[in-house]
C-alpha atoms as a PDB file:
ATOM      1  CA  UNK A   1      98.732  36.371 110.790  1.00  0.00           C
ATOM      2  CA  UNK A   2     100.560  39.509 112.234  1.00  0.00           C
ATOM      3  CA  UNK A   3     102.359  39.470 108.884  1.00  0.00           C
ATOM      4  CA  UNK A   4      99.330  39.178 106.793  1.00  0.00           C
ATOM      5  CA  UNK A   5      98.048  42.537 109.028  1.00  0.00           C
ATOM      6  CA  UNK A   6     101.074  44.349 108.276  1.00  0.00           C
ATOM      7  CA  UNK A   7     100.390  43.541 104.384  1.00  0.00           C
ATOM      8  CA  UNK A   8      97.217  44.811 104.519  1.00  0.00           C
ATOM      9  CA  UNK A   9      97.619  48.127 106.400  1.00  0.00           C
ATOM     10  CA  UNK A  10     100.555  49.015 103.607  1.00  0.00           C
ATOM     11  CA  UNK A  11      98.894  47.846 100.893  1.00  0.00           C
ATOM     12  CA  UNK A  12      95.060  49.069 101.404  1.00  0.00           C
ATOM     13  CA  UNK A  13      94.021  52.211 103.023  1.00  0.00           C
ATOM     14  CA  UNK A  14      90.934  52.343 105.157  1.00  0.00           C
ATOM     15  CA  UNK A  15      89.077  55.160 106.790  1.00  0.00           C
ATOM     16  CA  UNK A  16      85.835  55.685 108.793  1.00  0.00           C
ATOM     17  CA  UNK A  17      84.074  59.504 108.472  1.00  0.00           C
ATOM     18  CA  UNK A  18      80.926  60.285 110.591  1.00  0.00           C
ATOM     19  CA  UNK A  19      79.135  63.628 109.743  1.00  0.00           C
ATOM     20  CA  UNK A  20      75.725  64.916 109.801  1.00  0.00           C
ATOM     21  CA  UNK A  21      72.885  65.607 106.723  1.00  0.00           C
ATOM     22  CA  UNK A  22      71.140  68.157 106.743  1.00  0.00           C
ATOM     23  CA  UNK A  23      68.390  69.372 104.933  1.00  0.00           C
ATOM     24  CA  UNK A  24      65.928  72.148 104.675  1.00  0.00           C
ATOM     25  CA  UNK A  25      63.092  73.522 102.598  1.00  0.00           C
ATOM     26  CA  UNK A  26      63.243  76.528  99.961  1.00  0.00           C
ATOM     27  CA  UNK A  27      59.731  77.534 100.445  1.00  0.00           C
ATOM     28  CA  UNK A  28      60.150  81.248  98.618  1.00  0.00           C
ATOM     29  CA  UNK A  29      57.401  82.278 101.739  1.00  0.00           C
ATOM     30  CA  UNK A  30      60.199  81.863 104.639  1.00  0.00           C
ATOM     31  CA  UNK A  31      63.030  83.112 102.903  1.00  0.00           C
ATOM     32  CA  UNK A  32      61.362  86.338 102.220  1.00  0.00           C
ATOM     33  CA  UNK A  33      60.375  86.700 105.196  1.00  0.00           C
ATOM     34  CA  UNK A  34      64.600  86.991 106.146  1.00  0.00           C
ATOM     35  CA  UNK A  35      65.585  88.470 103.146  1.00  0.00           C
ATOM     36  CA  UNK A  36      66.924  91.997 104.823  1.00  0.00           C
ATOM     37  CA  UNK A  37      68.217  89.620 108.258  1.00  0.00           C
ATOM     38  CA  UNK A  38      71.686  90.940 108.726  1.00  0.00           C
ATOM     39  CA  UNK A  39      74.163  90.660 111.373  1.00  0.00           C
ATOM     40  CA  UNK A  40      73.190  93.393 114.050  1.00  0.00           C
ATOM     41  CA  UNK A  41      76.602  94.113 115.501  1.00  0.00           C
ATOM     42  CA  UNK A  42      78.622  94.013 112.233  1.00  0.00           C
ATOM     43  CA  UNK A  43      78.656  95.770 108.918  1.00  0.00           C
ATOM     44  CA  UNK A  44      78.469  93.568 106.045  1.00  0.00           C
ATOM     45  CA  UNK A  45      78.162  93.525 102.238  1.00  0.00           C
ATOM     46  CA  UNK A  46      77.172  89.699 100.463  1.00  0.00           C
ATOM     47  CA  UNK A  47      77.433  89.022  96.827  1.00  0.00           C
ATOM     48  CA  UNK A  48      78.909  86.686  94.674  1.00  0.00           C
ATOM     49  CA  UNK A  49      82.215  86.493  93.151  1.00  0.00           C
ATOM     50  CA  UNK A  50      81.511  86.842  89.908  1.00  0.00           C
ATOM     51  CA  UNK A  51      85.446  85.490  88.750  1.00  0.00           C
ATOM     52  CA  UNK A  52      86.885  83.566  91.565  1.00  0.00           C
ATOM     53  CA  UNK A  53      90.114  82.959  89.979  1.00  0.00           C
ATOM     54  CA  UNK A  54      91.113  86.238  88.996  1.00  0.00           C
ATOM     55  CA  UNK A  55      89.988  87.766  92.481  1.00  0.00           C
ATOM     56  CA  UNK A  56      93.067  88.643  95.064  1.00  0.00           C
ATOM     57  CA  UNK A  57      90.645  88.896  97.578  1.00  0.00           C
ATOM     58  CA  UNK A  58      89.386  85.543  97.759  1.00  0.00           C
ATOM     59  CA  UNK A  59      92.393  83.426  96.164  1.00  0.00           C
ATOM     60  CA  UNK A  60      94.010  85.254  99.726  1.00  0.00           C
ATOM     61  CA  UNK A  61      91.002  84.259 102.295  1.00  0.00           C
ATOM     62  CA  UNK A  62      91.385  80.610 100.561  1.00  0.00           C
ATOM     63  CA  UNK A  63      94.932  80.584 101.520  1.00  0.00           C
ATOM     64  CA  UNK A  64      94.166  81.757 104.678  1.00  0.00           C
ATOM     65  CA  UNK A  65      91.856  78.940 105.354  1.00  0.00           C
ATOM     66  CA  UNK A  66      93.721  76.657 103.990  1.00  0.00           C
ATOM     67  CA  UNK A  67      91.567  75.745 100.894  1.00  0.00           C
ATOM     68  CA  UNK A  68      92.294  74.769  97.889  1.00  0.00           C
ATOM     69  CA  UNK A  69      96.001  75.149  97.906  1.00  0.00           C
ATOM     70  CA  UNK A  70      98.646  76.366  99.772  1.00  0.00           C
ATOM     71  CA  UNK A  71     100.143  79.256  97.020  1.00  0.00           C
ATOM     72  CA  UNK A  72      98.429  81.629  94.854  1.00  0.00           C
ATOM     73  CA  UNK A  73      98.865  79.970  91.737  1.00  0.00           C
ATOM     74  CA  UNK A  74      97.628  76.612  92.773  1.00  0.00           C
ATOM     75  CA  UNK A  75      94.440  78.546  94.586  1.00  0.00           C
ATOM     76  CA  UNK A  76      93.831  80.424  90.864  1.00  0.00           C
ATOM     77  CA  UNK A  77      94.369  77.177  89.646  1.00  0.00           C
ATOM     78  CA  UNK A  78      91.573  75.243  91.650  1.00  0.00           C
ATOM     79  CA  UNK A  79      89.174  78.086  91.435  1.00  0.00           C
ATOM     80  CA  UNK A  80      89.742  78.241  87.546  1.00  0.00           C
ATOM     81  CA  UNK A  81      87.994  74.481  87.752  1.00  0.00           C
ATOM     82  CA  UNK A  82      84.407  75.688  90.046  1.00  0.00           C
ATOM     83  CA  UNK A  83      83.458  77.197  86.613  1.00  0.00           C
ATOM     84  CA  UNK A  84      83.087  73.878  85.269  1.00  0.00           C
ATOM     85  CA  UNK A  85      81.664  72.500  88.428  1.00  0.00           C
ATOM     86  CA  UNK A  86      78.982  75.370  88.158  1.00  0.00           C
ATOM     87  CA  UNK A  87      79.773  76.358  91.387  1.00  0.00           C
ATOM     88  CA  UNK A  88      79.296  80.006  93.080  1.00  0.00           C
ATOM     89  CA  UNK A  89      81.363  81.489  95.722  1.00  0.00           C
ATOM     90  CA  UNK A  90      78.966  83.815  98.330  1.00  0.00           C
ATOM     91  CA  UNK A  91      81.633  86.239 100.069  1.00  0.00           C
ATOM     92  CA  UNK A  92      80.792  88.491 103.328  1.00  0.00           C
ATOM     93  CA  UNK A  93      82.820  91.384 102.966  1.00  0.00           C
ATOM     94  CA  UNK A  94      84.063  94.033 106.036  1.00  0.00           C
ATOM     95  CA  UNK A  95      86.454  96.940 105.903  1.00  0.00           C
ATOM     96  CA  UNK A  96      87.771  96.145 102.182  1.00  0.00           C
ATOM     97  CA  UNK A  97      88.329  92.492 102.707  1.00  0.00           C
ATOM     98  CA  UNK A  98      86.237  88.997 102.428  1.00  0.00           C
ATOM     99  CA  UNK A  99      85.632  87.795 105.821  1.00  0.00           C
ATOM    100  CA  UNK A 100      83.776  84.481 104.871  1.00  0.00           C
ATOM    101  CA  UNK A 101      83.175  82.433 102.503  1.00  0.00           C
ATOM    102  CA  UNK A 102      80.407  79.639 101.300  1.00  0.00           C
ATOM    103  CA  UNK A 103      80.089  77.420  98.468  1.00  0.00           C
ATOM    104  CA  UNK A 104      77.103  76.247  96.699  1.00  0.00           C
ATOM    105  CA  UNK A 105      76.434  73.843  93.675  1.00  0.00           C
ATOM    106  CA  UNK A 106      74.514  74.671  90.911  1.00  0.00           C
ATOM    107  CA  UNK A 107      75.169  71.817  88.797  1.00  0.00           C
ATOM    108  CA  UNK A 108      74.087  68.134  88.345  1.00  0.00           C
ATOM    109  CA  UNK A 109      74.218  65.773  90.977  1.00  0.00           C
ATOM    110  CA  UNK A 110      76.437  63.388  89.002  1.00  0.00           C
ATOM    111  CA  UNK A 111      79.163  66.752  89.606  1.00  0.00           C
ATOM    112  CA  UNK A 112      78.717  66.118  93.357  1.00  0.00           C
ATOM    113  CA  UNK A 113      81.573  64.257  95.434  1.00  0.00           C
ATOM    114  CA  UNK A 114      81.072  60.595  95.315  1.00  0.00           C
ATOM    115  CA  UNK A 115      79.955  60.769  99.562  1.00  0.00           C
ATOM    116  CA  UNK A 116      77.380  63.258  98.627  1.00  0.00           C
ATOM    117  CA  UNK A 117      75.424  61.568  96.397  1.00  0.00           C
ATOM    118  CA  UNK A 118      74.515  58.001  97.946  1.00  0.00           C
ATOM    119  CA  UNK A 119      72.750  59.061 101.309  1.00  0.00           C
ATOM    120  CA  UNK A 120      69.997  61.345  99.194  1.00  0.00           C
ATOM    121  CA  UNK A 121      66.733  61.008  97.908  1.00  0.00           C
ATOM    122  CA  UNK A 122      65.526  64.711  97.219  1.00  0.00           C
ATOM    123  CA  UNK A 123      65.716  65.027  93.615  1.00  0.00           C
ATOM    124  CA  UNK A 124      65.153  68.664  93.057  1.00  0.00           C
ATOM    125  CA  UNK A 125      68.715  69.462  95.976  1.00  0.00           C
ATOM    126  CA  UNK A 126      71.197  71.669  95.628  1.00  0.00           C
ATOM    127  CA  UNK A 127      74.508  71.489  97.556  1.00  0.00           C
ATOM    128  CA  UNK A 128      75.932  73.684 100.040  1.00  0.00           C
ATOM    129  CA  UNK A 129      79.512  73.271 100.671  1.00  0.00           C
ATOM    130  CA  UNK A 130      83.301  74.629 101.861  1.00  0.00           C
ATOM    131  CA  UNK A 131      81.738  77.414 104.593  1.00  0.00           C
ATOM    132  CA  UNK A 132      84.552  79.689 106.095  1.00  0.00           C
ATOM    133  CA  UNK A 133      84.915  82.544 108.403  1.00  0.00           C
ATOM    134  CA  UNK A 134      87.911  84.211 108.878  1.00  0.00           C
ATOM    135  CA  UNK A 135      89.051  83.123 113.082  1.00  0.00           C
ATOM    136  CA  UNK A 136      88.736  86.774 114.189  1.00  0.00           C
ATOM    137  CA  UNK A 137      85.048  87.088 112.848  1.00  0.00           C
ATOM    138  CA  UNK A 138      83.721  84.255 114.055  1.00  0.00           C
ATOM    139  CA  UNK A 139      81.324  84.545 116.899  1.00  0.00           C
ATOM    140  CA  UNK A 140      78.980  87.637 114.636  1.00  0.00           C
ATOM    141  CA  UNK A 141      76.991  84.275 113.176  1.00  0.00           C
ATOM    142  CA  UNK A 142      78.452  85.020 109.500  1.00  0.00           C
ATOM    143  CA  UNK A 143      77.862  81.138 108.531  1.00  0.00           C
ATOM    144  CA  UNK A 144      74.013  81.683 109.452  1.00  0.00           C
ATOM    145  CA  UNK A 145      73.692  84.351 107.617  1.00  0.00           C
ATOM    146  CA  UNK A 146      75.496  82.987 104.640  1.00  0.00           C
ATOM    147  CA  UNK A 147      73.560  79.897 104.859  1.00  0.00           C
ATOM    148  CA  UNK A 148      70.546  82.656 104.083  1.00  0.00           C
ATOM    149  CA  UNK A 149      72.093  83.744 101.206  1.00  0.00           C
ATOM    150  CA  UNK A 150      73.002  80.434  99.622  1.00  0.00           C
ATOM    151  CA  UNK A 151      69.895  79.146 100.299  1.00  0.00           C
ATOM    152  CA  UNK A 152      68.465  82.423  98.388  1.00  0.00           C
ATOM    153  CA  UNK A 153      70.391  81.966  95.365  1.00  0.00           C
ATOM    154  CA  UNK A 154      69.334  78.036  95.008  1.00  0.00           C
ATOM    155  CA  UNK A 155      65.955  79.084  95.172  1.00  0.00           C
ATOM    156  CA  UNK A 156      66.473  81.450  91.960  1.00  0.00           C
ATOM    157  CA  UNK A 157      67.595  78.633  90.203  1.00  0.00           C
ATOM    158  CA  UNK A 158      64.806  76.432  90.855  1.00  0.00           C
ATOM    159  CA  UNK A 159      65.861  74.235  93.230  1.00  0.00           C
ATOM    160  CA  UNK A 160      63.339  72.953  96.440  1.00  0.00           C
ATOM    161  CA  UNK A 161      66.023  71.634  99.090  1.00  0.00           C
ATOM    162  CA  UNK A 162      69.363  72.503 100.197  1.00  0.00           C
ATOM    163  CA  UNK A 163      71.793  69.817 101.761  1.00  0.00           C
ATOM    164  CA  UNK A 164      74.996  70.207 103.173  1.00  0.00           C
ATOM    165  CA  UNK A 165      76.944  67.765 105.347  1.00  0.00           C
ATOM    166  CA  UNK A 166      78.880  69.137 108.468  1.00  0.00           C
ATOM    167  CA  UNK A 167      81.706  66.613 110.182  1.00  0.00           C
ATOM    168  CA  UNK A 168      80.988  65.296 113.857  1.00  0.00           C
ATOM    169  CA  UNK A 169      83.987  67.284 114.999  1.00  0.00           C
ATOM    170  CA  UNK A 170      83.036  70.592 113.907  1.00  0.00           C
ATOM    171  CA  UNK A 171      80.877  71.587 116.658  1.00  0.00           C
ATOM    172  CA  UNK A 172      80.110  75.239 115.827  1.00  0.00           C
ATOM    173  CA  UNK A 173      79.076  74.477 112.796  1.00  0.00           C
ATOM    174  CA  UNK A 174      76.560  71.782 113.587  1.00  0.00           C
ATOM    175  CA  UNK A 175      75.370  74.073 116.368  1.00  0.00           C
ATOM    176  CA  UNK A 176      74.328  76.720 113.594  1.00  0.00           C
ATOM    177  CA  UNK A 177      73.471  73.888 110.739  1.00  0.00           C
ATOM    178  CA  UNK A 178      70.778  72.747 113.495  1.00  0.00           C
ATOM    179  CA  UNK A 179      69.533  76.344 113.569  1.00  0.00           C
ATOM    180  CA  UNK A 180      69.040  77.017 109.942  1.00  0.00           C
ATOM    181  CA  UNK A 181      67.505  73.312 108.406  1.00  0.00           C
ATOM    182  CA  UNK A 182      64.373  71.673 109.113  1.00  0.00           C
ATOM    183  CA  UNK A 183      65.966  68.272 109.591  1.00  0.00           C
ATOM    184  CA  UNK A 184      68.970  66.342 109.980  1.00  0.00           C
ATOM    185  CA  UNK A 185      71.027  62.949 110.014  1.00  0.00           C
ATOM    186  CA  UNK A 186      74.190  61.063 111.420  1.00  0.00           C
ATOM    187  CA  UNK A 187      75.783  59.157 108.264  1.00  0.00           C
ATOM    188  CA  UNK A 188      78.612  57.034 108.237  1.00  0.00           C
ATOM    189  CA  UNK A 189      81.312  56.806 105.484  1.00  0.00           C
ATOM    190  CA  UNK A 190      83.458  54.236 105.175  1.00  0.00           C
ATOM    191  CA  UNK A 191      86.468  54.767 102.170  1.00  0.00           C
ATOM    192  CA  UNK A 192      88.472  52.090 100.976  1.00  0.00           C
ATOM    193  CA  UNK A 193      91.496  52.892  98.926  1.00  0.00           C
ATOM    194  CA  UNK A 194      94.435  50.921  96.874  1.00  0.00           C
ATOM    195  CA  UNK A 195      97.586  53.539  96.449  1.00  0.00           C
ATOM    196  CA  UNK A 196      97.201  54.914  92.853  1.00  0.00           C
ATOM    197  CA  UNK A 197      93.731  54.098  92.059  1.00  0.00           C
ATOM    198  CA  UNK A 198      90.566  55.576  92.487  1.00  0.00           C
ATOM    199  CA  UNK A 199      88.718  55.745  96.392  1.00  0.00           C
ATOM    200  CA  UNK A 200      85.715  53.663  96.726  1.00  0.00           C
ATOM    201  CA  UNK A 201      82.741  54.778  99.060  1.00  0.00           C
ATOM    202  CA  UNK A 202      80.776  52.368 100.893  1.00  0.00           C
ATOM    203  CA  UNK A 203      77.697  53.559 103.115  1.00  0.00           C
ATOM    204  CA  UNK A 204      77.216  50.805 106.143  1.00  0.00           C
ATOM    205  CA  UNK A 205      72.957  49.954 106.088  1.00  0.00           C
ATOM    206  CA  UNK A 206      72.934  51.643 109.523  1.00  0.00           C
ATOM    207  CA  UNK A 207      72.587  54.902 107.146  1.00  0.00           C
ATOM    208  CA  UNK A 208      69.071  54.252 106.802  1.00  0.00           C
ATOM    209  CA  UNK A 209      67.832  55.909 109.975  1.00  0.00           C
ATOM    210  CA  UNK A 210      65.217  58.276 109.631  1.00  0.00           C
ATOM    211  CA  UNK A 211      65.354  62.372 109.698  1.00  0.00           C
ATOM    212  CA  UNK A 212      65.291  63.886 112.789  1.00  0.00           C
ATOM    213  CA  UNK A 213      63.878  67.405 113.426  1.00  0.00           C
ATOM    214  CA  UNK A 214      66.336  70.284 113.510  1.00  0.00           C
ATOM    215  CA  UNK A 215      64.625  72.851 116.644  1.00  0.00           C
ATOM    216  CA  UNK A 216      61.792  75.121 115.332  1.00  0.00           C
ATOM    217  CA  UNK A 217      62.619  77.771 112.820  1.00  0.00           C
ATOM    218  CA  UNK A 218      61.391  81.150 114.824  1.00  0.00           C
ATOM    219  CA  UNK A 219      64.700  83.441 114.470  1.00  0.00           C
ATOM    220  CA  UNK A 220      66.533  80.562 112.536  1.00  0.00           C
ATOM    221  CA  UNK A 221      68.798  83.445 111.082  1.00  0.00           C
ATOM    222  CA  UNK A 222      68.669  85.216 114.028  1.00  0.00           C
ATOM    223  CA  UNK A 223      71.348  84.872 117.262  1.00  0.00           C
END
């Protein structure tokens, strides 16, 4: 038996992720109502990188992070490929430099990551993803106020919910996740993978718990 174990752990690779869903509501009413919110203490401009691979800025704040590669020309590279994906890069930028950085997905579901797509229902959902804030910026509630901006630009293209999933671990950003959606839950991912060929996803049945409620959304953008 031990030596059937030992097969098995080199041969297949196994590996349990727990993060939360969230979700929340584009009604056009509530995000007008935010649409000048900006961070009180901290001077900000937010737009959208209109060529991600060809801007220094942002191929630098992905290195930084630690996204999408580890050298310039792999970054470029990677970004090159969010065209395709339809995806749009929402920058905060202070002093002449991008000091965060969200993500957001424009395009079919089918273009999602394979974890994304099971847990879901809302068929109208965009996706909010890869949220960063430079270490020495954090604490000015950038990610909230990004989260406003994505959730802006999903509503100009028609769409009626936002998701986004947040890991278990990252506790600052579940604290603000649970400030700006309506509702939430804990899914469980379990990946099973043979070296050299494609990951499969499994979702254990224990998924199906219900939404909770996120608290209520007075000052949602707001610290």
């Amino acid at each position: 038996m031990r030596a059937v174990r030992s097969f098995l752990r080199r041969a297949f690779r196994f590996d349990l992720d727990a993060y939360f869903l969230f979700s929340d509501s584009l009604e056009s009413g509530l995000l007008a109502e935010y649409a000048n919110v900006y961070p009180k203490n901290l001077t900000v401009e937010y737009y959208i990188v209109e060529k991600p691979s060809e801007d220094a800025l942002l191929i630098k704040l992905c290195k930084e992070g630690g996204y999408l590669g580890s050298t310039d020309q792999l970054v470029r590279k990677n970004l090159a490929l969010t065209s395709g994906r339809v995806d749009r890069c929402i920058v905060a930028k202070h002093e002449n430099q991008y000091v965060a950085m969200s993500w957001v997905a424009l395009g079919q579901r089918v273009e999602w990551p394979p974890f994304a797509q099971v847990p879901l229902t809302q068929k109208s959902a965009g996706l909010l993803h890869l949220s960063y804030v430079k270490p020495e910026y954090r604490g000015h509630c950038l990610q909230r106020f990004l989260d406003l901006q994505r959730k802006k630009l999903l509503a100009e293209h028609g769409f009626e919910q936002s998701v986004s999933f947040v890991g278990v671990n990252n506790l600052s950003s579940v604290r603000n996740s649970m400030a700006c959606n309506e509702s939430f839950k804990l899914i469980y991912h379990l990946s099973f993978e043979v070296p050299g060929l494609k990951k499969i996803n499994f979702f254990p049945k224990w998924n199906q718990e219900n939404w909770k409620s996120c608290r209520a959304h007075a000052n949602r953008w707001i610290p």
